[in-house]
Protein backbone atom coordinates (compact mmCIF):
# COMPACT_ATOMS: atom_id res chain seq x y z
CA UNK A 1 0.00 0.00 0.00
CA UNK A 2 0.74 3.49 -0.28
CA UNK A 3 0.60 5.73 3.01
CA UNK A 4 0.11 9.28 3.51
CA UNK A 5 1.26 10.33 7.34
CA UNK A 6 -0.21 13.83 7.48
CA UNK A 7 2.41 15.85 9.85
CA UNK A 8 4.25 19.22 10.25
CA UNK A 9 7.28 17.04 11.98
CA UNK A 10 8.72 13.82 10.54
CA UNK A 11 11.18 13.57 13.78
CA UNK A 12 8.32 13.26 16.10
CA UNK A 13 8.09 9.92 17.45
CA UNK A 14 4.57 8.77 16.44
CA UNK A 15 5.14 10.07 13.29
CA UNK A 16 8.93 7.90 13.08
CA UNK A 17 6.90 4.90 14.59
CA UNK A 18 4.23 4.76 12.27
CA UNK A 19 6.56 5.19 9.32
CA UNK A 20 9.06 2.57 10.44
CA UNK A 21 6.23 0.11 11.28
CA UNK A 22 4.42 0.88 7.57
CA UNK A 23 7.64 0.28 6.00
CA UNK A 24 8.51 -3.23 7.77
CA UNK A 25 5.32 -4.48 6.84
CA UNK A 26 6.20 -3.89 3.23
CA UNK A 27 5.10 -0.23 2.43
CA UNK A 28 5.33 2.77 0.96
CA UNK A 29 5.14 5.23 3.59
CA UNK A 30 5.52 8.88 3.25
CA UNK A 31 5.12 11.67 6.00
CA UNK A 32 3.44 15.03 4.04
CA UNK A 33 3.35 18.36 6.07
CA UNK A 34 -0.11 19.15 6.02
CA UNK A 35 -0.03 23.06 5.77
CA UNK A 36 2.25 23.07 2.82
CA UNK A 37 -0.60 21.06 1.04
CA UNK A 38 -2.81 23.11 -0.84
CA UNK A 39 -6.10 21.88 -2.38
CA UNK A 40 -7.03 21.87 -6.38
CA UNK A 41 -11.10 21.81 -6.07
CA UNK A 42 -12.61 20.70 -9.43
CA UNK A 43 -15.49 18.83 -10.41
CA UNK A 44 -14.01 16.51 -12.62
CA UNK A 45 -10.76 15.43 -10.67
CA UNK A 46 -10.09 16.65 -7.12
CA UNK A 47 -6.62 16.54 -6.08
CA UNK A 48 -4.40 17.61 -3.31
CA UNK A 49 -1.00 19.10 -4.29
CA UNK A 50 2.87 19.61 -2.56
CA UNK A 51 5.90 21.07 -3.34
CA UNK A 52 4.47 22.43 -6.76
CA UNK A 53 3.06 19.01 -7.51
CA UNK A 54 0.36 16.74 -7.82
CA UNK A 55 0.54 14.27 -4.80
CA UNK A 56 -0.28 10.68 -6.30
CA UNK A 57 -2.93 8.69 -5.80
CA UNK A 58 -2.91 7.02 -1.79
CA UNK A 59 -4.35 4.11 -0.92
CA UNK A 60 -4.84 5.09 3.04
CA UNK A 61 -4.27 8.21 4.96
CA UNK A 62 -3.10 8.78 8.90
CA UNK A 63 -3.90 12.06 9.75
CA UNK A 64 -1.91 13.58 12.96
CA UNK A 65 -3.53 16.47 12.91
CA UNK A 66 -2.49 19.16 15.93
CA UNK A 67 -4.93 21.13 17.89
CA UNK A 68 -3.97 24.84 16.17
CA UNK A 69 -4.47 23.21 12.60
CA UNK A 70 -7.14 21.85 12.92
CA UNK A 71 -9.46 23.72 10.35
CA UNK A 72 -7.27 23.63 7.92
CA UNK A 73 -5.75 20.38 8.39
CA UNK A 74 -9.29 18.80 8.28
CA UNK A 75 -10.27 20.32 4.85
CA UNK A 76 -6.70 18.52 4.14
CA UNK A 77 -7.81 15.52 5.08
CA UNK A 78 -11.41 15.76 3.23
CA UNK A 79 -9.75 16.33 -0.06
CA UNK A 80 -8.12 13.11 0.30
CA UNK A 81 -10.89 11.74 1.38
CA UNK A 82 -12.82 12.96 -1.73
CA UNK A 83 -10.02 11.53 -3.87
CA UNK A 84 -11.24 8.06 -2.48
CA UNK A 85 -8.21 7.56 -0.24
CA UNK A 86 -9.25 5.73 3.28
CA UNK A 87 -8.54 7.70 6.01
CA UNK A 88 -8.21 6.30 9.76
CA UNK A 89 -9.91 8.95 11.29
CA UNK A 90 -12.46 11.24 9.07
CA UNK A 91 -12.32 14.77 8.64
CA UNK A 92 -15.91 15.19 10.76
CA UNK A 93 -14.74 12.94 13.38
CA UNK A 94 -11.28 15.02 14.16
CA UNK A 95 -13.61 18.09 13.96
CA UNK A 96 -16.74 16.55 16.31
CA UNK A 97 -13.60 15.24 19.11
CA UNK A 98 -11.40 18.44 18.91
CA UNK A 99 -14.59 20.75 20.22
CA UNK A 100 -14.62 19.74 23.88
CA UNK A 101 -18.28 21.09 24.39
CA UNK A 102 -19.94 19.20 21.62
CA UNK A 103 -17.98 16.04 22.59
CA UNK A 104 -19.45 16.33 25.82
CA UNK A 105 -22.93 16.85 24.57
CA UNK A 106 -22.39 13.53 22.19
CA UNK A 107 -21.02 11.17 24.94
CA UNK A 108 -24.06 12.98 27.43
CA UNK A 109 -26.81 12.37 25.00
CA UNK A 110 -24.81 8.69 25.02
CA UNK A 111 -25.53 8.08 28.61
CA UNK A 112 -21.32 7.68 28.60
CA UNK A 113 -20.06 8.53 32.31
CA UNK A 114 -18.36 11.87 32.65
CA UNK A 115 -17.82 14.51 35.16
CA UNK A 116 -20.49 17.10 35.50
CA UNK A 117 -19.90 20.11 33.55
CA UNK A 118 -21.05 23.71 32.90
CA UNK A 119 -20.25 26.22 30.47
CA UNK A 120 -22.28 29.43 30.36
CA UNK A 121 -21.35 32.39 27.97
CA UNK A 122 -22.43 35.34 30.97
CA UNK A 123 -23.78 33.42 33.98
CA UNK A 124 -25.53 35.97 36.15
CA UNK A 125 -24.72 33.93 38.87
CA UNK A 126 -20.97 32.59 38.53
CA UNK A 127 -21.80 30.47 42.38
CA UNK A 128 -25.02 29.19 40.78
CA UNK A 129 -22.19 27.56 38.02
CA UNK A 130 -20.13 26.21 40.39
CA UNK A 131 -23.01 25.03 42.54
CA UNK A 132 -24.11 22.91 39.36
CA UNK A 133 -21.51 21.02 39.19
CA UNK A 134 -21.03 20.11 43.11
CA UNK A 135 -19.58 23.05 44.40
CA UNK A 136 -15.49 23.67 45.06
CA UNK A 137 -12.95 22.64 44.32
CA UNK A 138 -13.94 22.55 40.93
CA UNK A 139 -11.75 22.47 37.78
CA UNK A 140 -11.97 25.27 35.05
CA UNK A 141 -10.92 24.52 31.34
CA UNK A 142 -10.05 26.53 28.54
CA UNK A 143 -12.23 25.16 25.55
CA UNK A 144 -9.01 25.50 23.40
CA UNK A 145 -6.45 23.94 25.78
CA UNK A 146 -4.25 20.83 24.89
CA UNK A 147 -1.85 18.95 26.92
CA UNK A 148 -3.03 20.21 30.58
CA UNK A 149 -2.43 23.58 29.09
CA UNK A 150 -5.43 26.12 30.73
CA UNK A 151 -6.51 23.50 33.13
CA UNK A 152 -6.95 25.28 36.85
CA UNK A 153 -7.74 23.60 39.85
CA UNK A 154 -9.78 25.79 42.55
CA UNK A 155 -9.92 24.84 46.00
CA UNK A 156 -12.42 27.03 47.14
CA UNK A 157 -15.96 29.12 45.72
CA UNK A 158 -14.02 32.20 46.20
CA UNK A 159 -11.06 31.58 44.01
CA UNK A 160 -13.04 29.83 41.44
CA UNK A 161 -15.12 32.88 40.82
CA UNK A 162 -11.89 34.88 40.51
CA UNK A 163 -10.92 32.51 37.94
CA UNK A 164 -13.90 32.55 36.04
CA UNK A 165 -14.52 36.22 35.85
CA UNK A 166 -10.33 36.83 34.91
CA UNK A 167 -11.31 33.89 31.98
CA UNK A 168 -14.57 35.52 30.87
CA UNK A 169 -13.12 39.34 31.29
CA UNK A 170 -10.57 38.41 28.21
CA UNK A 171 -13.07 36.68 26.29
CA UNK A 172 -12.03 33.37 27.31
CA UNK A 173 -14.53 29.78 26.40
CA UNK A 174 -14.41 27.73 29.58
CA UNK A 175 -16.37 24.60 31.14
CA UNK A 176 -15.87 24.31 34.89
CA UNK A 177 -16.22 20.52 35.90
CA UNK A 178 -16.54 18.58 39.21
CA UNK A 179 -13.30 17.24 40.47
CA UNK A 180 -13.18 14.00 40.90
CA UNK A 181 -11.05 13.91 43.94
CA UNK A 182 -11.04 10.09 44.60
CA UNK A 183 -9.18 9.70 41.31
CA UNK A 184 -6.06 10.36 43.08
CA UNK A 185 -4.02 12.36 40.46
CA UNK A 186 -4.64 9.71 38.39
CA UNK A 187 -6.13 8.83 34.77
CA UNK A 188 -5.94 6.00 32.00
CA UNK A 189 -5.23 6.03 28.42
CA UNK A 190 -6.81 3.85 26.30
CA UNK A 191 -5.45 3.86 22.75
CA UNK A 192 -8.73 2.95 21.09
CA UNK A 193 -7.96 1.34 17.14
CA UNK A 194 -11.04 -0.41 15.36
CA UNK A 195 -13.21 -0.62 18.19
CA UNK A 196 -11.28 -2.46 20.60
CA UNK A 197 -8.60 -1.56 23.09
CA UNK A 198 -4.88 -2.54 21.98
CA UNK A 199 -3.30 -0.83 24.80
CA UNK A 200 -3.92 1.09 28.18
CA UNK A 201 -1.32 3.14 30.30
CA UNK A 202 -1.80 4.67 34.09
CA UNK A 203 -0.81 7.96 34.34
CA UNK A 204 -0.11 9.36 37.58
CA UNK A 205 0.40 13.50 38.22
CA UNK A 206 3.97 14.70 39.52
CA UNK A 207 3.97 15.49 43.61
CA UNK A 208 2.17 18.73 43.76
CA UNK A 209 0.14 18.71 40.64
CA UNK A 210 -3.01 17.49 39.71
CA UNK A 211 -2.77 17.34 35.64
CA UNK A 212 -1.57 13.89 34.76
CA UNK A 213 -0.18 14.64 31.46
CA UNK A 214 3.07 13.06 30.72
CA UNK A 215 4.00 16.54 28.92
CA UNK A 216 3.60 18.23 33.02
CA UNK A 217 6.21 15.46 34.28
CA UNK A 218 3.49 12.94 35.02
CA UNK A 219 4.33 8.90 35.20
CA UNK A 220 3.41 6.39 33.22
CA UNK A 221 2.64 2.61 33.87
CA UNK A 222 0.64 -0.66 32.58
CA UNK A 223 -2.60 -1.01 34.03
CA UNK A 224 -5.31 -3.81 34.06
CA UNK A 225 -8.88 -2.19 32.91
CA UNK A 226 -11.90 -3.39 33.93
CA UNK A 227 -15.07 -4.84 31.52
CA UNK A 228 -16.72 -1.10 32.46
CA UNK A 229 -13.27 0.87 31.42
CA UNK A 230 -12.96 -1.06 28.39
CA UNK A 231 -16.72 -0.67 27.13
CA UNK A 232 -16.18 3.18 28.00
CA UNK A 233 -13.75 3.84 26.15
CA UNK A 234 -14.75 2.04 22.97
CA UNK A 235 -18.09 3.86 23.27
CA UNK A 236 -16.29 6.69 23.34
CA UNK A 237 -14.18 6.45 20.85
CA UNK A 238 -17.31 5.02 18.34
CA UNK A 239 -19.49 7.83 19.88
CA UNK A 240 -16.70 10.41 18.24
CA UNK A 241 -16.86 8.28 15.22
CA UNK A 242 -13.10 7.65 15.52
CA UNK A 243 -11.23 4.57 14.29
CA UNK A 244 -8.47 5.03 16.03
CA UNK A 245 -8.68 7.47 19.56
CA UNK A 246 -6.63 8.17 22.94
CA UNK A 247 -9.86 8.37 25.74
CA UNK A 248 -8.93 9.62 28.91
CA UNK A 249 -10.93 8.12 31.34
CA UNK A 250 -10.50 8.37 35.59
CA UNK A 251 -11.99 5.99 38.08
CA UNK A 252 -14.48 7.51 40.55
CA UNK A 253 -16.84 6.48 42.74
CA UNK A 254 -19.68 6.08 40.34
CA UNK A 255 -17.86 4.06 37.45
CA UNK A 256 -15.75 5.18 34.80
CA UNK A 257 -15.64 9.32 33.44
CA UNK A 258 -14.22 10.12 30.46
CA UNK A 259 -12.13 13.49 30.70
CA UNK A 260 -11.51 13.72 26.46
CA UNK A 261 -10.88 11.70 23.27
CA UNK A 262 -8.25 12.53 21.06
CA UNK A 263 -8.02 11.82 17.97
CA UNK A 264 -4.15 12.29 17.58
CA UNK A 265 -2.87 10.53 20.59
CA UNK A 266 0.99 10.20 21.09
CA UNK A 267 2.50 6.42 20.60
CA UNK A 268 5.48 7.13 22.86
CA UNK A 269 4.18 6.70 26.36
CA UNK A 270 1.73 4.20 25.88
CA UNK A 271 4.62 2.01 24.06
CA UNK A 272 7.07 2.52 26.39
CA UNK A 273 4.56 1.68 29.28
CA UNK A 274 3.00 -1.25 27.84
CA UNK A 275 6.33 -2.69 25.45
CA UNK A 276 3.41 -2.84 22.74
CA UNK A 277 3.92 -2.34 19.02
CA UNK A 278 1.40 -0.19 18.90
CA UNK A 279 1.85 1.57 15.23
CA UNK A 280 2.10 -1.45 13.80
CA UNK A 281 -1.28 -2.78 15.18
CA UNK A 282 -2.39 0.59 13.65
CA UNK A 283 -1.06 -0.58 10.60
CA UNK A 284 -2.12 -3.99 10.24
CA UNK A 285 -5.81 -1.91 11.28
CA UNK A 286 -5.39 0.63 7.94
CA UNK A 287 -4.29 -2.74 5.90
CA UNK A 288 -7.37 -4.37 6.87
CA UNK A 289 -9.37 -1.38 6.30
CA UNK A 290 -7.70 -0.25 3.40
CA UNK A 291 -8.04 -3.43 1.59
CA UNK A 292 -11.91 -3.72 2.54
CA UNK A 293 -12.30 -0.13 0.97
CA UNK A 294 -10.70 -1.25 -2.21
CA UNK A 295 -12.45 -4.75 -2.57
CA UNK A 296 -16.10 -2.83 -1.84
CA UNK A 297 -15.19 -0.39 -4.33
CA UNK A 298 -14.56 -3.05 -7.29
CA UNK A 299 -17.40 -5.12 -6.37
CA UNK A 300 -19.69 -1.63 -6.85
CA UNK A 301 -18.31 -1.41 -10.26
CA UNK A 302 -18.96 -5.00 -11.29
């Protein structure tokens, strides 16, 4: 097969991994930076082009896809996509999972366990929010944070109103949450690829902080999910409409919350927690897919 890894930096490890694992299985693998693509829309023959050239025809697509791109890089992604090529994820899924609020709303209307939430534009009543979701300490989010970036903690009613009104005076989007204290510091990643889980990591905050992101100093282990953690985080994943997802799930009292699902989760923690190939399961995933595709297409045409 030929494959398309859409990313601004070949030297990043995913993007290494998931070339090295497409080439020992046999292919042709290249890595295309998707804001130096530019998009030729025609009726007749779509096409996506690079470096002053036609790209050729792809037979499957892995788009990696960071937050700050993402309107652009998804129009990227559905001109391949229009060109017939199979893509892992799908333009509208990256799009649906990258805004926070309506992924909430889709795994709420789901009846998928999650931490109660509020988001108001101009509350009249910023204690009425916080009241909502359980009262202090409550965590506030920036709608367009990544990586534990614009995540607060606020111990008390009185500094999470402070926060909120310093967030809204700058014209800040933000969902306050319940914190889910019992959690410990701690979440799970589930790399999500096909509907099933391939591999899970622990990931436990750094003394003094609360964020578990490995990117904030947090630690990584292997970690033994339950039926419930597993069934979450596939629904989650198919409730995005990804094929392949990170979902970010903590263990609290009531069963299994899901904090986010990413569509461009990293490979390098999870495989150096679990010893897992994990690209190349996503490979031998895009083969299967790929090749499905391609067979469903000829039969159309006989």
């Amino acid at each position: 097969m030929r494959i398309a890894v859409l990313s601004r930096n070949p030297k990043l490890y995913s993007t290494r991994r998931l070339v090295e694992a497409g080439r020992a299985k046999g292919h042709e693998v290249e890595v295309i930076d998707t804001m130096h693509c530019y998009m030729d829309i025609t009726r007749a023959k779509p096409s996506v082009r690079y470096k002053g050239k036609a790209l050729p025809k792809f037979d499957a697509v892995i788009p990696r896809i960071g937050a700050s791109v993402t309107f652009y890089g998804t129009s990227v992604v559905r001109q391949f996509e229009m060109m017939g090529t199979y893509s892992i994820n799908e333009s509208v899924a990256i799009s649906r999972s990258r805004d926070k609020l309506r992924s909430l709303q889709l795994l709420s209307r789901k009846g998928i366990g999650m931490p109660r939430t509020g988001f108001a534009n101009h509350p009249d009543r910023i204690d009425d929010l916080i009241k909502n979701v359980g009262g202090a300490p409550v965590v506030i989010k920036l709608l367009e944070g990544t990586q534990g970036i614009g995540v607060v903690l606020a111990d008390t009613a009185k500094a999470a109103e402070a926060i909120i009104e310093a967030f809204m005076g700058i014209g800040a989007n933000i969902l306050v949450q319940e914190y889910i204290k019992e959690a410990g510091g701690a979440d799970i990643r589930c790399l999500v690829v096909g509907g099933k889980v391939i591999a899970a990591m622990k990931r436990q905050a750094a003394p003094g902080e609360f964020r578990s992101n490995l990117h904030r100093g947090g630690s990584a282990s292997i970690v033994r999910l339950s039926p419930a953690e597993r069934k979450t985080a596939v629904d989650a994943a198919k409730t995005m409409g990804l094929n392949m997802a990170g979902v970010d799930i903590l263990r609290s009292n009531s069963g299994p919350v899901v904090m986010e699902v990413n569509s461009s989760p990293g490979l390098e923690g999870i495989e150096s927690a679990t010893g897992k190939d994990v690209a190349g399961m996503i490979i031998t995933h895009l083969e299967s897919m790929a090749t499905k595709k391609t067979s469903t297409k000829t039969r159309g045409q006989g």
